[in-house]
PDB file of N, CA and C in Angstrom:
ATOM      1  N   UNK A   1      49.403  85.584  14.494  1.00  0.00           N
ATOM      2  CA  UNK A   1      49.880  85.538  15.864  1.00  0.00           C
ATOM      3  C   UNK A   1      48.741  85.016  16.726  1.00  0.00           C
ATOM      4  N   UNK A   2      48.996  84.265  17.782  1.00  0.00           N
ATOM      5  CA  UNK A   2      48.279  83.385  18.616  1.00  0.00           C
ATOM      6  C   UNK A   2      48.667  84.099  19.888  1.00  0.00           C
ATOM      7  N   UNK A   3      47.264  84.769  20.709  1.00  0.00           N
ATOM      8  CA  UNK A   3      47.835  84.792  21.853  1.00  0.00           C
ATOM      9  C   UNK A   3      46.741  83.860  22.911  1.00  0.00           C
ATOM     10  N   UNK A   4      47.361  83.277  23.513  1.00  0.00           N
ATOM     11  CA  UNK A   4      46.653  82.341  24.767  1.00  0.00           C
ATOM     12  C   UNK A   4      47.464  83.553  26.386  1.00  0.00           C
ATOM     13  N   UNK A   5      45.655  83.483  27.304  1.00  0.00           N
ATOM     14  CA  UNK A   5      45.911  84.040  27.940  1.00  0.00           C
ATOM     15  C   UNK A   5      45.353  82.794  29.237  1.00  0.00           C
ATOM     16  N   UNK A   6      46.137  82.838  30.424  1.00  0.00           N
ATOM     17  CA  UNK A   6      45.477  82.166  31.611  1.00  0.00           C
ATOM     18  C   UNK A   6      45.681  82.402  32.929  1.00  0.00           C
ATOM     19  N   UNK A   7      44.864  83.363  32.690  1.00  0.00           N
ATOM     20  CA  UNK A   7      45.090  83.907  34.236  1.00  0.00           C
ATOM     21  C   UNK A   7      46.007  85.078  34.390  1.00  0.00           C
ATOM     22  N   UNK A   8      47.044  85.038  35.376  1.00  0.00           N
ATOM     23  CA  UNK A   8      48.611  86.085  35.424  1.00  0.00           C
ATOM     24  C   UNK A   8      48.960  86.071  33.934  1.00  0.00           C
ATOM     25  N   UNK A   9      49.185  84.638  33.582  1.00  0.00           N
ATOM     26  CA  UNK A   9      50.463  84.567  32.586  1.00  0.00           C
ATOM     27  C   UNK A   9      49.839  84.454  31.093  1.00  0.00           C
ATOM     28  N   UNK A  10      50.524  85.209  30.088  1.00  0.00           N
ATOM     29  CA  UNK A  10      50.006  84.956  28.517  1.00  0.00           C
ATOM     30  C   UNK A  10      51.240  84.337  28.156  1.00  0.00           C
ATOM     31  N   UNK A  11      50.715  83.331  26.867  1.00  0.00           N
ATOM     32  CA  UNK A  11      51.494  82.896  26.274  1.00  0.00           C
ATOM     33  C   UNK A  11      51.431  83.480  24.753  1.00  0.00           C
ATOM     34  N   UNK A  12      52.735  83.971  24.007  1.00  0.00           N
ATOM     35  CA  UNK A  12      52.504  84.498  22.919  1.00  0.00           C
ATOM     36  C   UNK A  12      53.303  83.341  21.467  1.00  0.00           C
ATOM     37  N   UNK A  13      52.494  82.722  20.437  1.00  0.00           N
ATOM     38  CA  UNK A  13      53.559  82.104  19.340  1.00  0.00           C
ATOM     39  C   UNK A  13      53.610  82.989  18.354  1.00  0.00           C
ATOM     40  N   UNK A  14      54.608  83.164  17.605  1.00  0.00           N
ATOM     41  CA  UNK A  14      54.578  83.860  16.441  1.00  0.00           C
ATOM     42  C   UNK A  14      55.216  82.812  15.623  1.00  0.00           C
ATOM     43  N   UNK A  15      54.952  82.739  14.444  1.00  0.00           N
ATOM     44  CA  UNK A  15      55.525  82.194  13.009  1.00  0.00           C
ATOM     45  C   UNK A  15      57.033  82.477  12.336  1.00  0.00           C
ATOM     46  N   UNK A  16      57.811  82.442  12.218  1.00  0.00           N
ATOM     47  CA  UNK A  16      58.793  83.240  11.785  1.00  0.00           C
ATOM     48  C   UNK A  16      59.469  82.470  10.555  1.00  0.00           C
ATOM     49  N   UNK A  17      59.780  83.150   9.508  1.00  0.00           N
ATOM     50  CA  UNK A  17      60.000  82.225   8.111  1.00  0.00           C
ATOM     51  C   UNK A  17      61.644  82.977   8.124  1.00  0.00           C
ATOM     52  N   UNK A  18      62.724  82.504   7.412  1.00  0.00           N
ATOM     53  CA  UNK A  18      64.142  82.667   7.009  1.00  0.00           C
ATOM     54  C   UNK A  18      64.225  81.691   5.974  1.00  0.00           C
ATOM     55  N   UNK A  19      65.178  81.847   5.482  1.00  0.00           N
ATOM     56  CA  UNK A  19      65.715  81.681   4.000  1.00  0.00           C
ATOM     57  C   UNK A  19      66.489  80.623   4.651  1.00  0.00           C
ATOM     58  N   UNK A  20      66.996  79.162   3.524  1.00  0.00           N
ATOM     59  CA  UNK A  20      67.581  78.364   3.815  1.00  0.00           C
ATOM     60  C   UNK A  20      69.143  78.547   4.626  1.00  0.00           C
ATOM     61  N   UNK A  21      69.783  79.872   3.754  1.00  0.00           N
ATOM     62  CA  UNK A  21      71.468  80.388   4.148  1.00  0.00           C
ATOM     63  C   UNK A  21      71.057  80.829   5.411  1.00  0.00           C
ATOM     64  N   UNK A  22      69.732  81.574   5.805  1.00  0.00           N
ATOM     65  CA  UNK A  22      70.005  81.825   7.399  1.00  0.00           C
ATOM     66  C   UNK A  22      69.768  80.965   8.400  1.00  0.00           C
ATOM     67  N   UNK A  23      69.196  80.237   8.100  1.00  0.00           N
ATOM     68  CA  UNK A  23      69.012  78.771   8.720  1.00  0.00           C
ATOM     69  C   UNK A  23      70.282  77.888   9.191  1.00  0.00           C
ATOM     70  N   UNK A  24      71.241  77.639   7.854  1.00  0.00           N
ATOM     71  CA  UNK A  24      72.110  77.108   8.295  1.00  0.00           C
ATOM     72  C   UNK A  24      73.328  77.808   8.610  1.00  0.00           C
ATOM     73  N   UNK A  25      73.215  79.242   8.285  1.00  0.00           N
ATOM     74  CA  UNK A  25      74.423  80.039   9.324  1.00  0.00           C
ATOM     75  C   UNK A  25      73.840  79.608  10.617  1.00  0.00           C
ATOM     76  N   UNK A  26      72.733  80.019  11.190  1.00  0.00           N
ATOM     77  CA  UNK A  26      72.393  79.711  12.611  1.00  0.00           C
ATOM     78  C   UNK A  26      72.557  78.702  13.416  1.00  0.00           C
ATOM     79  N   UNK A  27      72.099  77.565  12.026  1.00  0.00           N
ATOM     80  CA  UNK A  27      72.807  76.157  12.652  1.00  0.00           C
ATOM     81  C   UNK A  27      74.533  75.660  13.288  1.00  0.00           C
ATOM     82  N   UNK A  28      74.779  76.938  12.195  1.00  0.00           N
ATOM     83  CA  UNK A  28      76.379  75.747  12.709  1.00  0.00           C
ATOM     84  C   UNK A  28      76.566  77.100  13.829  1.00  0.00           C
ATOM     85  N   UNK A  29      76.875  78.457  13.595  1.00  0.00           N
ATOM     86  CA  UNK A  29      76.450  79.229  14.737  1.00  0.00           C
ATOM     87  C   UNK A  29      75.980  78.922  16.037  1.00  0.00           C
ATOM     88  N   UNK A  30      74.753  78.167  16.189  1.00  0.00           N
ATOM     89  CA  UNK A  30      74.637  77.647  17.452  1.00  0.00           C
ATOM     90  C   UNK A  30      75.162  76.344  17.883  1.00  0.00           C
ATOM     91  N   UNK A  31      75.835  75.897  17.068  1.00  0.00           N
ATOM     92  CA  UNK A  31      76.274  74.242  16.886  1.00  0.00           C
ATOM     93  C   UNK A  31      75.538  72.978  17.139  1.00  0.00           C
ATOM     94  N   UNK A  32      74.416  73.402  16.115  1.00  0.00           N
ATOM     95  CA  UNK A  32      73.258  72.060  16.795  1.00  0.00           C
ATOM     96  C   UNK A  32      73.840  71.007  16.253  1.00  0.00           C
ATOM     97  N   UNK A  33      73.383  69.699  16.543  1.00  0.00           N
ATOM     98  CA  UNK A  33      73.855  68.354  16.471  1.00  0.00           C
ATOM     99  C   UNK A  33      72.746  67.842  15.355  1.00  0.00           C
ATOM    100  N   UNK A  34      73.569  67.235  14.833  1.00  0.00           N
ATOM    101  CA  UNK A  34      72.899  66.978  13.552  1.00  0.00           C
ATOM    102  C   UNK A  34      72.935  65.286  13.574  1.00  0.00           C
ATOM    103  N   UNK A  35      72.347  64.682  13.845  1.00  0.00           N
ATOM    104  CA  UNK A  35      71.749  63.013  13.374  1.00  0.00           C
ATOM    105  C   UNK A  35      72.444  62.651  12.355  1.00  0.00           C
ATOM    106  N   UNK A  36      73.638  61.563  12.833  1.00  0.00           N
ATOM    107  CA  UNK A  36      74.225  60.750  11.031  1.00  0.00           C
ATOM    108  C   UNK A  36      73.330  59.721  10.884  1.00  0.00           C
ATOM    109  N   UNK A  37      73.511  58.617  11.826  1.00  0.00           N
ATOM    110  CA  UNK A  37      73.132  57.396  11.678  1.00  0.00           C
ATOM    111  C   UNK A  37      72.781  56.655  12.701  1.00  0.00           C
ATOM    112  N   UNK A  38      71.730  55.835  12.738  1.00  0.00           N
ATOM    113  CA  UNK A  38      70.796  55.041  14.360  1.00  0.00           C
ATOM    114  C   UNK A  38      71.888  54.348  14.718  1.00  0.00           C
ATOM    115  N   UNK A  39      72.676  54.346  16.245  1.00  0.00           N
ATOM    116  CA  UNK A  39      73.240  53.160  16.743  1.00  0.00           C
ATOM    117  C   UNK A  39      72.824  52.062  16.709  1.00  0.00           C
ATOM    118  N   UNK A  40      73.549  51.323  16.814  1.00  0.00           N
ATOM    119  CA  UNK A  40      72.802  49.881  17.305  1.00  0.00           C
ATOM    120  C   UNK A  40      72.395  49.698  18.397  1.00  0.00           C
ATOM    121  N   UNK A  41      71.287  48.710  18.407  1.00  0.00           N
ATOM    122  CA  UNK A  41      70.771  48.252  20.378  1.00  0.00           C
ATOM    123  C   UNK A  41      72.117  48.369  20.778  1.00  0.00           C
ATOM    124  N   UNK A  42      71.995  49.552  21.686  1.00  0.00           N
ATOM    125  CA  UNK A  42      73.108  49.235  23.045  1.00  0.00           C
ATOM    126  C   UNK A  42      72.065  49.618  24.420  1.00  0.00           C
ATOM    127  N   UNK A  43      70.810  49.338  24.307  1.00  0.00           N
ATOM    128  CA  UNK A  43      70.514  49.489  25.654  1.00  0.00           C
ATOM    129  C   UNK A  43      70.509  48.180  26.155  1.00  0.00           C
ATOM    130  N   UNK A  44      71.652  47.943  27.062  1.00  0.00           N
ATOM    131  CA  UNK A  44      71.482  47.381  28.146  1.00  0.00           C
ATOM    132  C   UNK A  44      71.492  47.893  29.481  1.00  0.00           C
ATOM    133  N   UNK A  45      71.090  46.961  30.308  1.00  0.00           N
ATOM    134  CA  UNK A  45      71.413  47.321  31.895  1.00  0.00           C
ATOM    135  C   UNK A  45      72.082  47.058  32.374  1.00  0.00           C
ATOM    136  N   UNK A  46      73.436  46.880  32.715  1.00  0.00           N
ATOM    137  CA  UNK A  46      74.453  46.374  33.552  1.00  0.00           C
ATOM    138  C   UNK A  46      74.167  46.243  34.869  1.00  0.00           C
ATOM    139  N   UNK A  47      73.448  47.512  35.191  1.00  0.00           N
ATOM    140  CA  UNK A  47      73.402  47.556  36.906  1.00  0.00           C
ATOM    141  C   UNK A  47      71.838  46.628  37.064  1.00  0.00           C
ATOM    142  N   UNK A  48      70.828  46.378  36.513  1.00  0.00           N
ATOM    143  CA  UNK A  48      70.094  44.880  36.445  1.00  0.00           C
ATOM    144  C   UNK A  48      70.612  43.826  36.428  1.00  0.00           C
ATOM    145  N   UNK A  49      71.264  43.533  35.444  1.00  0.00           N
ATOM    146  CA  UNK A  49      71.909  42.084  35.710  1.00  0.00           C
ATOM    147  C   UNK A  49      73.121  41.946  36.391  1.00  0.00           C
ATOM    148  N   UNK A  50      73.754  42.595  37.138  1.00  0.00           N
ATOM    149  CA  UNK A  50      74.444  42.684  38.145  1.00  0.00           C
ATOM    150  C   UNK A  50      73.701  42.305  38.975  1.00  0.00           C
ATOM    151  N   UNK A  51      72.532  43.423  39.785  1.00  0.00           N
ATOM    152  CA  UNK A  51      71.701  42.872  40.709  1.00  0.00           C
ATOM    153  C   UNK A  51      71.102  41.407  40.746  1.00  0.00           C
ATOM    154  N   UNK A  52      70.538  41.253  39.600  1.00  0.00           N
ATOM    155  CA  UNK A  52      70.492  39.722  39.472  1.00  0.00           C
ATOM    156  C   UNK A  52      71.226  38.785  39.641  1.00  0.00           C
ATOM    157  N   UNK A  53      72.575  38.722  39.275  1.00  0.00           N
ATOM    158  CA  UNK A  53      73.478  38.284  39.484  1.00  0.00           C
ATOM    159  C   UNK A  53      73.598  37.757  41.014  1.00  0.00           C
ATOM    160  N   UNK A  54      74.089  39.060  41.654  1.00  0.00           N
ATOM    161  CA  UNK A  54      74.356  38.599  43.071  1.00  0.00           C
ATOM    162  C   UNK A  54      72.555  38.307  43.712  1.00  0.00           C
ATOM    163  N   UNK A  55      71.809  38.256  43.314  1.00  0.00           N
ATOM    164  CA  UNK A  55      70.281  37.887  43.834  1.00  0.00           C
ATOM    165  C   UNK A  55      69.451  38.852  44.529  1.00  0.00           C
ATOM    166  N   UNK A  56      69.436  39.944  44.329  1.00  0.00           N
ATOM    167  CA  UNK A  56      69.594  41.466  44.881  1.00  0.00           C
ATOM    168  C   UNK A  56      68.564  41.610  43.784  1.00  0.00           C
ATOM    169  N   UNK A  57      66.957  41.798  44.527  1.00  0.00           N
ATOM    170  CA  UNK A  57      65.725  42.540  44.051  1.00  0.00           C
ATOM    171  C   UNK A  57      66.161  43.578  43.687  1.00  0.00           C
ATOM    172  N   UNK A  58      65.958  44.489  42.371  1.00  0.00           N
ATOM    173  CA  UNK A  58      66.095  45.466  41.538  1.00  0.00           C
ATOM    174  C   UNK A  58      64.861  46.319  41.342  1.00  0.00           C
ATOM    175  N   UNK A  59      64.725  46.645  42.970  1.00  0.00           N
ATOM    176  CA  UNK A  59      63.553  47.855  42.842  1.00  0.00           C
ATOM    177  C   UNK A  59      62.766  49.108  41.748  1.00  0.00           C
ATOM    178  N   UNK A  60      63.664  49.014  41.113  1.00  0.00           N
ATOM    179  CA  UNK A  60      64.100  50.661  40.310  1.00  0.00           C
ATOM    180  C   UNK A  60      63.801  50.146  38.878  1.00  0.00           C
ATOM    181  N   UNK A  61      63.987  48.621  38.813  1.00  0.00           N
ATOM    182  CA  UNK A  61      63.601  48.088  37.115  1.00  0.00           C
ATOM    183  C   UNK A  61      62.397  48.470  36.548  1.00  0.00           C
ATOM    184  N   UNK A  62      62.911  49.008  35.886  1.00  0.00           N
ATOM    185  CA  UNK A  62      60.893  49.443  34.597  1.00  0.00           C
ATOM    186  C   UNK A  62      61.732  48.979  33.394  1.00  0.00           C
ATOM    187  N   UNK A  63      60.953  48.242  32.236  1.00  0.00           N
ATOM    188  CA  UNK A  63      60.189  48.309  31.396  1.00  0.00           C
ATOM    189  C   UNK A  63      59.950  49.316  30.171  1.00  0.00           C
ATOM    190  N   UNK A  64      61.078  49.648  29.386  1.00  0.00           N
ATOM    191  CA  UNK A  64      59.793  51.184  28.646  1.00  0.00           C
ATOM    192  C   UNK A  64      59.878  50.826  27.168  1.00  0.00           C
ATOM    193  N   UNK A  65      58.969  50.730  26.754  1.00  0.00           N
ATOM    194  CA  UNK A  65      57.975  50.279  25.792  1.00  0.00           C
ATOM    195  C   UNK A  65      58.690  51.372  24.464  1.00  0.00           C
ATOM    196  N   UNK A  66      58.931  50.578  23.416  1.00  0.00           N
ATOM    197  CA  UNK A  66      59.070  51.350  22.399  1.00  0.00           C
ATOM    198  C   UNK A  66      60.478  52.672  22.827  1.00  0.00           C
ATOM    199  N   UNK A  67      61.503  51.731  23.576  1.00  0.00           N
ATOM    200  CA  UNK A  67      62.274  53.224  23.475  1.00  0.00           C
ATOM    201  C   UNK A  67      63.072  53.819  22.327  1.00  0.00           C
ATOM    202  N   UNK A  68      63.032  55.192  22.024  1.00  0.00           N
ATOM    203  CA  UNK A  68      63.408  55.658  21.377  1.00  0.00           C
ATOM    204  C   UNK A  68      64.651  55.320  20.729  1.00  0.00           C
ATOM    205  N   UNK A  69      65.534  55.358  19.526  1.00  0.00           N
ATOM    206  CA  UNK A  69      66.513  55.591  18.869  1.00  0.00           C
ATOM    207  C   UNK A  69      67.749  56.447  19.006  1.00  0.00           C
ATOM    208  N   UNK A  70      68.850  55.738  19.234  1.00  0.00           N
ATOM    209  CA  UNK A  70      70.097  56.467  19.754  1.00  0.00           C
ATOM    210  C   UNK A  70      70.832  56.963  18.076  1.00  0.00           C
ATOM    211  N   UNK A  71      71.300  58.203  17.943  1.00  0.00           N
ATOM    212  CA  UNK A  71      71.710  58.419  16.834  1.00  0.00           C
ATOM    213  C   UNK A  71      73.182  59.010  17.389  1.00  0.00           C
ATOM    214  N   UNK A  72      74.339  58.448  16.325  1.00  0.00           N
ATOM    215  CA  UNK A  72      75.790  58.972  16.160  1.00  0.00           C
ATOM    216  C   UNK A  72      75.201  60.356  15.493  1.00  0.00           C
ATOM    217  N   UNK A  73      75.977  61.396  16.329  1.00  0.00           N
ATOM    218  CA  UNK A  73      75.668  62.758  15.750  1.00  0.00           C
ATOM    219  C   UNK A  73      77.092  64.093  15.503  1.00  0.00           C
ATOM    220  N   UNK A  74      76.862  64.782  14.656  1.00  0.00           N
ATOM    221  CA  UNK A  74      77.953  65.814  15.144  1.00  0.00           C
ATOM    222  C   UNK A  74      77.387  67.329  15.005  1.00  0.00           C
ATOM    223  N   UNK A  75      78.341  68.353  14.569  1.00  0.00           N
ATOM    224  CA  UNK A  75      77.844  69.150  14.645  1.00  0.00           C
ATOM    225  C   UNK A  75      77.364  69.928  13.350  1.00  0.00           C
ATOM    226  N   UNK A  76      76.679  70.451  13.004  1.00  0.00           N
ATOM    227  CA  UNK A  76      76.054  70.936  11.518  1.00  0.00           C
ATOM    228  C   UNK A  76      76.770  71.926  10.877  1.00  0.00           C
ATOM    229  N   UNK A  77      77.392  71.525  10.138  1.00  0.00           N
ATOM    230  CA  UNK A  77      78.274  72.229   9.245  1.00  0.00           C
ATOM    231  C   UNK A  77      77.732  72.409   7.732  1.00  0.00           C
ATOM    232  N   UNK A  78      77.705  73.177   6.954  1.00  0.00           N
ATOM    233  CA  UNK A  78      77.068  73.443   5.620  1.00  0.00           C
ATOM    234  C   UNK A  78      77.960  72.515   4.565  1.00  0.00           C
ATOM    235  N   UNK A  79      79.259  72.739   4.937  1.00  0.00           N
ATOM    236  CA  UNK A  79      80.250  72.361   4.058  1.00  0.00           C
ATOM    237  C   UNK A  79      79.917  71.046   3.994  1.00  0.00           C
ATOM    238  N   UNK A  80      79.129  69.764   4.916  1.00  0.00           N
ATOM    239  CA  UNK A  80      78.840  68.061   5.034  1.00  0.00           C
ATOM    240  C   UNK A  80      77.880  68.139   4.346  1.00  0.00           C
ATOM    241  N   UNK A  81      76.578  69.368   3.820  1.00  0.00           N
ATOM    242  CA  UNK A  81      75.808  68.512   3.880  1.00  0.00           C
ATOM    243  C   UNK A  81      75.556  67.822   2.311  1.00  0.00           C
ATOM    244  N   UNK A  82      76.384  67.733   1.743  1.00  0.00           N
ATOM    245  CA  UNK A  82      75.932  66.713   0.676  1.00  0.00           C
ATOM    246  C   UNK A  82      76.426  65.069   0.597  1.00  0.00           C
ATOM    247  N   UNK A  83      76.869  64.921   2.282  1.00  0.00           N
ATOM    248  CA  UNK A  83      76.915  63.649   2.872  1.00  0.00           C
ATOM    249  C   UNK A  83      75.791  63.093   3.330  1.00  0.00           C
TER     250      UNK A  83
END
């Protein structure tokens, strides 16, 4: 156990180990989303090239480097996973 203290507030981590079956009761239990497969590029901007379009500076445009991966997902069921 790790405790970090700063000031008012402590922060406490503990470790906690479970068995694979309690893991995935919990999973579908809490219904986490489980990652099938990466979409394809669908980032576009519509509302950029719109602005462009009609010639309308696009204040708000950034840039972001390396964005992350969109994944088709559902929910974690035990019974899928040998899909």
């Amino acid at each position: 156990m790790l405790d970090v203290q700063d000031g008012d507030s402590a922060v406490h981590y503990a470790l906690l180990s479970a068995s694979w079956a309690v893991l995935c009761y919990y999973a579908e239990d809490l219904r986490l989303k489980l990652p099938l497969q990466e979409l394809p590029n669908q980032a576009s901007n519509w509302s950029a090239e719109l602005l462009a379009w009609l010639g309308i500076p696009n204040i708000m445009l950034e840039d972001v480097p390396d964005v992350p991966p969109e994944y088709y997902s559902c929910r974690f069921r035990v019974s899928k996973l040998p899909r």
